[in-house]
N, C-alpha and C. Protein backbone atom coordinates (compact mmCIF):
# COMPACT_ATOMS: atom_id res chain seq x y z
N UNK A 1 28.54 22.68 28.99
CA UNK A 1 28.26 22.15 30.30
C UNK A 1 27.40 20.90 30.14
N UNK A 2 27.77 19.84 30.74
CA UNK A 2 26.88 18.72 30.70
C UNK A 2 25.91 18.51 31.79
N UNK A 3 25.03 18.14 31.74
CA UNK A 3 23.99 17.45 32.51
C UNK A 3 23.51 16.09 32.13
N UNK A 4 23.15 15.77 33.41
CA UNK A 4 22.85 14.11 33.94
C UNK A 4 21.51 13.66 33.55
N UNK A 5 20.71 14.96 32.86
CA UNK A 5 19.50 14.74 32.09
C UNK A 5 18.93 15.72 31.42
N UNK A 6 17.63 16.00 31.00
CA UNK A 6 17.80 16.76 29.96
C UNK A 6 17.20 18.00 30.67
N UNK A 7 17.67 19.30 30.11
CA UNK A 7 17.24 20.50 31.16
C UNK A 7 15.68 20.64 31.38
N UNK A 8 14.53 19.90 30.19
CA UNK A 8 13.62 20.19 30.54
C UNK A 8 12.78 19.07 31.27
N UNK A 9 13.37 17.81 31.51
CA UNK A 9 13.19 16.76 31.93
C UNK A 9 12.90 16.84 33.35
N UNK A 10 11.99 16.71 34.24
CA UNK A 10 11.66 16.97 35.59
C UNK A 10 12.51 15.97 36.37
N UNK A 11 13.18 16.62 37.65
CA UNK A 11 13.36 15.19 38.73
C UNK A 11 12.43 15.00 39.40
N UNK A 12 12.13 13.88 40.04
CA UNK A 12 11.85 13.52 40.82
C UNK A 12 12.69 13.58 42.40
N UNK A 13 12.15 14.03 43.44
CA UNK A 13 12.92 14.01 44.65
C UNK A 13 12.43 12.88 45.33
N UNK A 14 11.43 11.80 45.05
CA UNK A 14 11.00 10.71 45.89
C UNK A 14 11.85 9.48 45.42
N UNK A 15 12.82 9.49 45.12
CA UNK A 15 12.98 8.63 43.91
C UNK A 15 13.38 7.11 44.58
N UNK A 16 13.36 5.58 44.41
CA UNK A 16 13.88 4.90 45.02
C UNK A 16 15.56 4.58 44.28
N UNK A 17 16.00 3.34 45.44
CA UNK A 17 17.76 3.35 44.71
C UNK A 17 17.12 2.20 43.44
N UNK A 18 16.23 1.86 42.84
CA UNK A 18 16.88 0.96 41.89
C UNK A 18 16.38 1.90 40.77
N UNK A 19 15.84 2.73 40.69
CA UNK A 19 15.27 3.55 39.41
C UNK A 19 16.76 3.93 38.79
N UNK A 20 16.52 3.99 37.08
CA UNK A 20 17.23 4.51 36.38
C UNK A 20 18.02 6.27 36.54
N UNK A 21 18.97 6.36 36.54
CA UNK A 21 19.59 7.71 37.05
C UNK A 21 19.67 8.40 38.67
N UNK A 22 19.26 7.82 39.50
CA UNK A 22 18.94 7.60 40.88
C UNK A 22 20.59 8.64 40.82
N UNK A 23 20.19 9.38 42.01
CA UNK A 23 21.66 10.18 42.43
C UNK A 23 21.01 10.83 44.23
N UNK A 24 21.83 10.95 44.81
CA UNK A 24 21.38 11.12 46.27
C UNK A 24 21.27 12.75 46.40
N UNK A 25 20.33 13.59 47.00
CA UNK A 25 20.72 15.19 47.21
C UNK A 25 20.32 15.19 48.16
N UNK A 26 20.06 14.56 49.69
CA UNK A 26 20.05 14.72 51.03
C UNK A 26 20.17 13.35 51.54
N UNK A 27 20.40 13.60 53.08
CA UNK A 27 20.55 12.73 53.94
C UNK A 27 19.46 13.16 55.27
N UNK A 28 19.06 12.05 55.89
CA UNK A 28 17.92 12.08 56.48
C UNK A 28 18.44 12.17 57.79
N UNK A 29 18.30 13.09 58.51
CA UNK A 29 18.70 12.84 59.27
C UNK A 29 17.28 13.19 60.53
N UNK A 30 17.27 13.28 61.89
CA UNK A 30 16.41 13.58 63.02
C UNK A 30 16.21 12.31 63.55
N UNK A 31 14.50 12.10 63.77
CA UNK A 31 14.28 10.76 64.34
C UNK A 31 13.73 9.91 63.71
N UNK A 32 13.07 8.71 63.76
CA UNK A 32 12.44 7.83 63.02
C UNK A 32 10.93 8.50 62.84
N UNK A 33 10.71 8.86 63.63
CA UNK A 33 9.57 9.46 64.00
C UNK A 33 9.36 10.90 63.78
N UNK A 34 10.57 11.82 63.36
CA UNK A 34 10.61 13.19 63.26
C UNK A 34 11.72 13.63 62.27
N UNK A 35 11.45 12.29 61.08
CA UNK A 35 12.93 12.74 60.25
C UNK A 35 13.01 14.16 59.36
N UNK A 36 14.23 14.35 58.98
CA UNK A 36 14.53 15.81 58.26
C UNK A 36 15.64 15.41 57.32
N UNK A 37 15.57 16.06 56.00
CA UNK A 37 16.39 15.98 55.08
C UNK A 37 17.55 17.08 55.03
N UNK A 38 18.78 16.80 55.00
CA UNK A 38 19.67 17.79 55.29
C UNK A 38 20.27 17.55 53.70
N UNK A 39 20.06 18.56 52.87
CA UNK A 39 20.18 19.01 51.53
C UNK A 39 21.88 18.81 51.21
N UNK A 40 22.33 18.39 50.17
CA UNK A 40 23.84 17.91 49.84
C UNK A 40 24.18 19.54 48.87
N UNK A 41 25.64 20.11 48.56
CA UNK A 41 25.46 21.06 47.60
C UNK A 41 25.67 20.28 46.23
N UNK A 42 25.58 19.05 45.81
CA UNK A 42 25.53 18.51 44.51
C UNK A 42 24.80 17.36 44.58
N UNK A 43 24.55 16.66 43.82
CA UNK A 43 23.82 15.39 43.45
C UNK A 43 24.51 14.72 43.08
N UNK A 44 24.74 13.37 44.28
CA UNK A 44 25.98 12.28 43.97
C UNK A 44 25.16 11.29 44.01
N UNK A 45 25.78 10.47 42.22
CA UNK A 45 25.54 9.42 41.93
C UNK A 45 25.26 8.06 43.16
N UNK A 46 23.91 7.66 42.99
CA UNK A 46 23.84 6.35 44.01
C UNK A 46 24.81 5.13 43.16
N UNK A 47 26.17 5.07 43.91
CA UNK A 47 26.73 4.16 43.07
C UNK A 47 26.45 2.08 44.27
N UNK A 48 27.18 1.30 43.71
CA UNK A 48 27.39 0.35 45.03
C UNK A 48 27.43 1.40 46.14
N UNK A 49 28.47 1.52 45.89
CA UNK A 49 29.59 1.82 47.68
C UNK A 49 28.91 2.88 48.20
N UNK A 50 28.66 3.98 47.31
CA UNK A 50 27.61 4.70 48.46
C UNK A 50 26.24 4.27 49.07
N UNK A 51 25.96 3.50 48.39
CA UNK A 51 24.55 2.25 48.79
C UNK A 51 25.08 1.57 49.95
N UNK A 52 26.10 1.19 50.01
CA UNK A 52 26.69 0.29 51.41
C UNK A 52 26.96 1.30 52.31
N UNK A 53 26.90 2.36 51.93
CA UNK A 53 27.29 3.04 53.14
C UNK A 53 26.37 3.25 54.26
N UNK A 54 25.23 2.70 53.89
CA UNK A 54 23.63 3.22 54.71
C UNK A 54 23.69 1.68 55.20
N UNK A 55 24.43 0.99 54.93
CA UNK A 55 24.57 -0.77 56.25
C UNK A 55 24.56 -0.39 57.62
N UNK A 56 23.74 -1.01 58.28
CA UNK A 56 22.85 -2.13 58.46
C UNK A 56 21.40 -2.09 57.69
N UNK A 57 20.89 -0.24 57.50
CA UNK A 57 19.56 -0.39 56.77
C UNK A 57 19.75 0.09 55.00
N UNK A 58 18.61 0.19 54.70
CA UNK A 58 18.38 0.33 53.11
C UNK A 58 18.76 1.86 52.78
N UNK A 59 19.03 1.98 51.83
CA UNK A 59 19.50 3.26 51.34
C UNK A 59 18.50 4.21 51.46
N UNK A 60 17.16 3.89 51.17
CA UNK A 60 16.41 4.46 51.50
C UNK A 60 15.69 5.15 52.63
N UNK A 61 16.43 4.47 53.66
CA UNK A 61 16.08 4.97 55.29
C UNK A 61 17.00 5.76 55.40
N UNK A 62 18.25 6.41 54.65
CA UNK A 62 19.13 7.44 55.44
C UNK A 62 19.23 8.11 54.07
N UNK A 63 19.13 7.92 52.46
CA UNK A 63 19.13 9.14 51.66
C UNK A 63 17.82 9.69 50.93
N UNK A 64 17.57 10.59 50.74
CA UNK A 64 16.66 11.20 49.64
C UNK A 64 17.64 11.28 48.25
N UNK A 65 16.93 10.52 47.54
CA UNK A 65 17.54 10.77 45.94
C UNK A 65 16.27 11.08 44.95
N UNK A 66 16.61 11.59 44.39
CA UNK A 66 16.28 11.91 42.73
C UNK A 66 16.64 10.87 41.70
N UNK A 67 15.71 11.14 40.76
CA UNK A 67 15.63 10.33 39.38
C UNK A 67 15.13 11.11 38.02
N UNK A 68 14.89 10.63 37.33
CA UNK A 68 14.05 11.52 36.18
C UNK A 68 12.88 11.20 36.55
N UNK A 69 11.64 11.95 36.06
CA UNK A 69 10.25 11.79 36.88
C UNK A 69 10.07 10.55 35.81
N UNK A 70 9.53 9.03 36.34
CA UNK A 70 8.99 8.24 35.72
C UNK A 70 7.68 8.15 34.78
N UNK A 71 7.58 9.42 35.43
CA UNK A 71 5.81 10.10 34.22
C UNK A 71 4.81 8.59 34.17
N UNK A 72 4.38 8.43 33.18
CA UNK A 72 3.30 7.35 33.74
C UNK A 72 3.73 6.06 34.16
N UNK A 73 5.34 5.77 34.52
CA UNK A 73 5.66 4.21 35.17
C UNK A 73 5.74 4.55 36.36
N UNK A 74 4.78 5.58 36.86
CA UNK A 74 5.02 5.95 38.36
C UNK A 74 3.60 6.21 38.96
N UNK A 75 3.24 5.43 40.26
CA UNK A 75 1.70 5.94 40.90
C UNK A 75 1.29 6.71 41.03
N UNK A 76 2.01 7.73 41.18
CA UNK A 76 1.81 9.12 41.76
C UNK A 76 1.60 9.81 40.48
N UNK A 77 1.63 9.47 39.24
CA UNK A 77 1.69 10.17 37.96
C UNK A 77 -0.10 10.17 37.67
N UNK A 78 -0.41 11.38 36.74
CA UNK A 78 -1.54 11.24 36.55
C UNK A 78 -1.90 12.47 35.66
N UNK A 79 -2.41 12.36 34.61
CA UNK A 79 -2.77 14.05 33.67
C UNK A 79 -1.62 14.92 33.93
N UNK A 80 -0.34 14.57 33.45
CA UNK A 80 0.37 15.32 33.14
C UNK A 80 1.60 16.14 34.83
N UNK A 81 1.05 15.21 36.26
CA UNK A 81 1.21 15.91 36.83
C UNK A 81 2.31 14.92 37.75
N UNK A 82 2.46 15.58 39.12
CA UNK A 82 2.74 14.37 40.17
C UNK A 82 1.49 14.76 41.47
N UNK A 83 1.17 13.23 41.84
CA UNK A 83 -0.14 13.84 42.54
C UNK A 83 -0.09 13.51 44.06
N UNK A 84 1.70 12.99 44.30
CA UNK A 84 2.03 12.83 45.76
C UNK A 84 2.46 14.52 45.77
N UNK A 85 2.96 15.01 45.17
CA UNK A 85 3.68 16.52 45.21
C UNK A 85 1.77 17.56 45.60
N UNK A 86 0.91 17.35 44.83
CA UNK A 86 -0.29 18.05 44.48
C UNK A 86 -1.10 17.88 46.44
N UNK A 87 -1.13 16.44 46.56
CA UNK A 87 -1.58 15.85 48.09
C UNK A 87 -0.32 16.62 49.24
N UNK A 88 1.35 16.34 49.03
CA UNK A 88 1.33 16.94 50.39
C UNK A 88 1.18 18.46 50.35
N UNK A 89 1.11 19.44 49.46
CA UNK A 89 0.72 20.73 49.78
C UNK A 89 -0.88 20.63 50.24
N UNK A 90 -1.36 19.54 49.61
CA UNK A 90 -2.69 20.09 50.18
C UNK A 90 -3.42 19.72 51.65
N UNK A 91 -2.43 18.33 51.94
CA UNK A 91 -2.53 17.69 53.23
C UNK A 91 -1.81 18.02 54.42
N UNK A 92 -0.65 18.32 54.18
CA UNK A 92 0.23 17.98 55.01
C UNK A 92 1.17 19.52 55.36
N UNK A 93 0.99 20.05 56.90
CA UNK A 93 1.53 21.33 57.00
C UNK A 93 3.02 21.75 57.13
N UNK A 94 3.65 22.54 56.16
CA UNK A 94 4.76 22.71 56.01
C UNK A 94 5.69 22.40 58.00
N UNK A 95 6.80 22.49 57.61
CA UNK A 95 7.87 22.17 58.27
C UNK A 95 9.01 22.95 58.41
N UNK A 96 9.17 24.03 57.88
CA UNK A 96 9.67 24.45 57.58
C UNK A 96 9.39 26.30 56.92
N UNK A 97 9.67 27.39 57.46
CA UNK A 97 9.55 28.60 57.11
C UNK A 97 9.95 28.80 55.95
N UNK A 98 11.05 28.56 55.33
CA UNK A 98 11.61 28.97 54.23
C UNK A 98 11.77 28.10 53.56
N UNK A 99 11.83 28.31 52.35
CA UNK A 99 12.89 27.01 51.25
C UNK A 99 14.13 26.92 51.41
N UNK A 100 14.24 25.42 52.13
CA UNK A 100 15.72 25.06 52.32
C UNK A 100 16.93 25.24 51.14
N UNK A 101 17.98 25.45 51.70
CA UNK A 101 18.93 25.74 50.15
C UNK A 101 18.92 24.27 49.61
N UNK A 102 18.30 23.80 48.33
CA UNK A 102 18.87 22.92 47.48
C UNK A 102 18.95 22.94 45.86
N UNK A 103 19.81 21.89 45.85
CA UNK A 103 20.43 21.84 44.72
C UNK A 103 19.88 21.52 43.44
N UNK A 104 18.88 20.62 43.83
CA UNK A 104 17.67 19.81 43.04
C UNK A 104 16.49 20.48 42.05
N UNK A 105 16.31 22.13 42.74
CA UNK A 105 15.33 22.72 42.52
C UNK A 105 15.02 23.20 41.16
N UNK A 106 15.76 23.70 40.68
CA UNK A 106 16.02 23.99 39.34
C UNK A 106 15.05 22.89 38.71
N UNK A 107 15.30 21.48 38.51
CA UNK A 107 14.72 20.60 37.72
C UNK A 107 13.68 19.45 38.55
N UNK A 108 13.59 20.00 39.59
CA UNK A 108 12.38 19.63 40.67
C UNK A 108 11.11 19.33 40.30
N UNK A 109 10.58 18.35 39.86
CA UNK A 109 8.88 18.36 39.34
C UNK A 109 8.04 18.71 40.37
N UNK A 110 8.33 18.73 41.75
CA UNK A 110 7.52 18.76 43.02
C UNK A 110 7.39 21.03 42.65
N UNK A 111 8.95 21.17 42.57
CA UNK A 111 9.08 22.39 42.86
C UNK A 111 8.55 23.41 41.37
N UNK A 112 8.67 22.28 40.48
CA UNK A 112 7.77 23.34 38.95
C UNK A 112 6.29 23.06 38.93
N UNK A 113 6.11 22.19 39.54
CA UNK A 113 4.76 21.87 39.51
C UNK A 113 3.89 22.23 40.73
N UNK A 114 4.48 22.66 42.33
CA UNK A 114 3.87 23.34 42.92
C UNK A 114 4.73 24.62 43.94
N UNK A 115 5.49 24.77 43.44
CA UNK A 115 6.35 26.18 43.69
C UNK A 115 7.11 25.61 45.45
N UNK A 116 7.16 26.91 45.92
CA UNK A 116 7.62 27.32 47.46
C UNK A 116 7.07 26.48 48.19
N UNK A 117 5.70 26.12 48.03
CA UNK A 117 4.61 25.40 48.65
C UNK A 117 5.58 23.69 49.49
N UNK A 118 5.59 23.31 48.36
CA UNK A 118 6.39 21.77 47.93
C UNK A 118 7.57 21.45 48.95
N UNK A 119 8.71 22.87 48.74
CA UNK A 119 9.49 22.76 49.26
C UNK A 119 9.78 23.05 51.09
N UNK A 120 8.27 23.60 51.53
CA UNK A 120 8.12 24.23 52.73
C UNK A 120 8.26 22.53 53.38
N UNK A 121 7.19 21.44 52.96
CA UNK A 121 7.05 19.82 53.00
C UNK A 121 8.25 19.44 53.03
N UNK A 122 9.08 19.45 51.88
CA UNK A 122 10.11 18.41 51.81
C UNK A 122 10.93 17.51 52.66
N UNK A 123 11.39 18.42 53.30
CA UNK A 123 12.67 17.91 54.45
C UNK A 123 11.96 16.66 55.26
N UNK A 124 10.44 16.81 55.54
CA UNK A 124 10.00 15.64 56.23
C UNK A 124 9.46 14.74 55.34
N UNK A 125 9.77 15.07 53.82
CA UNK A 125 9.32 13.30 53.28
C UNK A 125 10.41 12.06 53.53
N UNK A 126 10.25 10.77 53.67
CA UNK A 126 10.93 10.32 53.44
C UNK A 126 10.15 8.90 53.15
N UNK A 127 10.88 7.76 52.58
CA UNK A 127 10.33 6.96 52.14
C UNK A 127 9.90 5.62 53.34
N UNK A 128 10.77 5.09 54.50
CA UNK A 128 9.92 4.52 55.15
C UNK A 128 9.47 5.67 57.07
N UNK A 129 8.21 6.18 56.60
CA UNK A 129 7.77 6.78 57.65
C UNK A 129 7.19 5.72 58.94
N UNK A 130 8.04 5.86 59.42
CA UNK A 130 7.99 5.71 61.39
C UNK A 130 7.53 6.67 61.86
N UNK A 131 6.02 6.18 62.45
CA UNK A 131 5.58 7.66 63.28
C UNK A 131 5.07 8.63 62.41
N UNK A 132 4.70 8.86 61.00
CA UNK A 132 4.13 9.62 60.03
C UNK A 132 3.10 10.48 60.76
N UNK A 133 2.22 11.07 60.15
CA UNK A 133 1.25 11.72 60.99
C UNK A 133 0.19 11.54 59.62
N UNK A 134 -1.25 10.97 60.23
CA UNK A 134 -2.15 10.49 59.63
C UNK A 134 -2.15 11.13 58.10
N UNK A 135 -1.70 12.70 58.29
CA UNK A 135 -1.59 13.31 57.19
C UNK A 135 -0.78 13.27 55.73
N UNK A 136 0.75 12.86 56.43
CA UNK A 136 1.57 12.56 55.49
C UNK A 136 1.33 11.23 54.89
N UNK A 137 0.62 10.36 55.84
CA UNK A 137 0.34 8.97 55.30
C UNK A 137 -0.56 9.06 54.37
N UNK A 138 -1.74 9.62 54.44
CA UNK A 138 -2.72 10.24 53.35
C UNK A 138 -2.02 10.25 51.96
N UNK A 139 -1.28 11.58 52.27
CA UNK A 139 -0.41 12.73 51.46
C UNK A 139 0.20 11.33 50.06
N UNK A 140 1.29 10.38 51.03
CA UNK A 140 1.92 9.43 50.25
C UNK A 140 1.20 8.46 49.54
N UNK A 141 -0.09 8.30 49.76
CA UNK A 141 -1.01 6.75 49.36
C UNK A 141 -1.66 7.26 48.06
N UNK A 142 -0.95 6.50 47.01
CA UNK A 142 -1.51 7.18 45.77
C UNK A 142 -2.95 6.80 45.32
N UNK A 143 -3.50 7.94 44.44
CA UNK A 143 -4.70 7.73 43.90
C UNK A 143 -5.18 6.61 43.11
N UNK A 144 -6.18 5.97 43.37
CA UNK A 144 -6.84 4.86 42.28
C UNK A 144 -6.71 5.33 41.01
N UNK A 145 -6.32 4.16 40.56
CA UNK A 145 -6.35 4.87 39.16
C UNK A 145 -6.81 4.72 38.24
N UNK A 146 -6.85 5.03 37.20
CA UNK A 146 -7.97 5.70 35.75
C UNK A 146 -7.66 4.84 35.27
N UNK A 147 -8.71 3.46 34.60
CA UNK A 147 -8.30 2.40 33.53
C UNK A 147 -9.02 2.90 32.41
């Protein structure tokens, strides 16, 4: 069986479209102001054409994708961890009762690194927040960092 990375290799679920291995596992859907991620049952490659498909806006306003976790070429990285995943469990109140069905989880750095917790958050991350709530804005603004 092949995989798109290595089994012990973490994804990332924040991921943007130009990062290396970028593949889409939801679509955003609700309001600008009250968005929700509606979970895909596979992880499809961000190719062109599915990138055009989010015209008039950026790919990033209508998918959630994954990447491999960028580990320290990433802000949110820090001692081994992710510390936007660590902030919204600790900021920001779930959305959600259950863990939504997804596909991602298995190799989830949000979801190995802070369980059920992570995934209660998810559905309302998204990358440009309209209407955020002071909390999630917190949650997303990464830590100063250690020179």
């Amino acid at each position: 069986m092949e995989h798109s990375h290595k089994d012990d290799a973490p994804l990332c679920p924040s991921a943007q479209p130009e990062m290396a291995g970028v593949a889409v596992f939801g679509i955003i859907q609700g309001t600008p102001a009250d968005p929700r991620a509606a979970y895909l049952d596979r992880l499809v490659p961000l190719t062109p054409g599915i990138a055009e498909t989010a015209a008039p806006v950026l790919p990033d306003e209508v998918f959630r994708m994954s990447a491999p976790c960028a580990a320290s070429g990433c802000q949110h990285y820090g001692g081994g961890r992710c510390s936007l995943a660590k902030r919204l469990v600790q900021l920001v109140p779930s959305v959600v009762t259950s863990a939504p069905p997804c596909m991602l989880r298995p190799a989830c750095m949000w979801w190995r690194q802070e369980g059920v917790e992570a995934c209660l958050r998810c559905p309302q991350v998204v990358t440009h927040m309209y209407g955020a709530s002071a909390q999630l804005i917190e949650a997303a603004s990464p830590p100063e960092r250690q020179l």
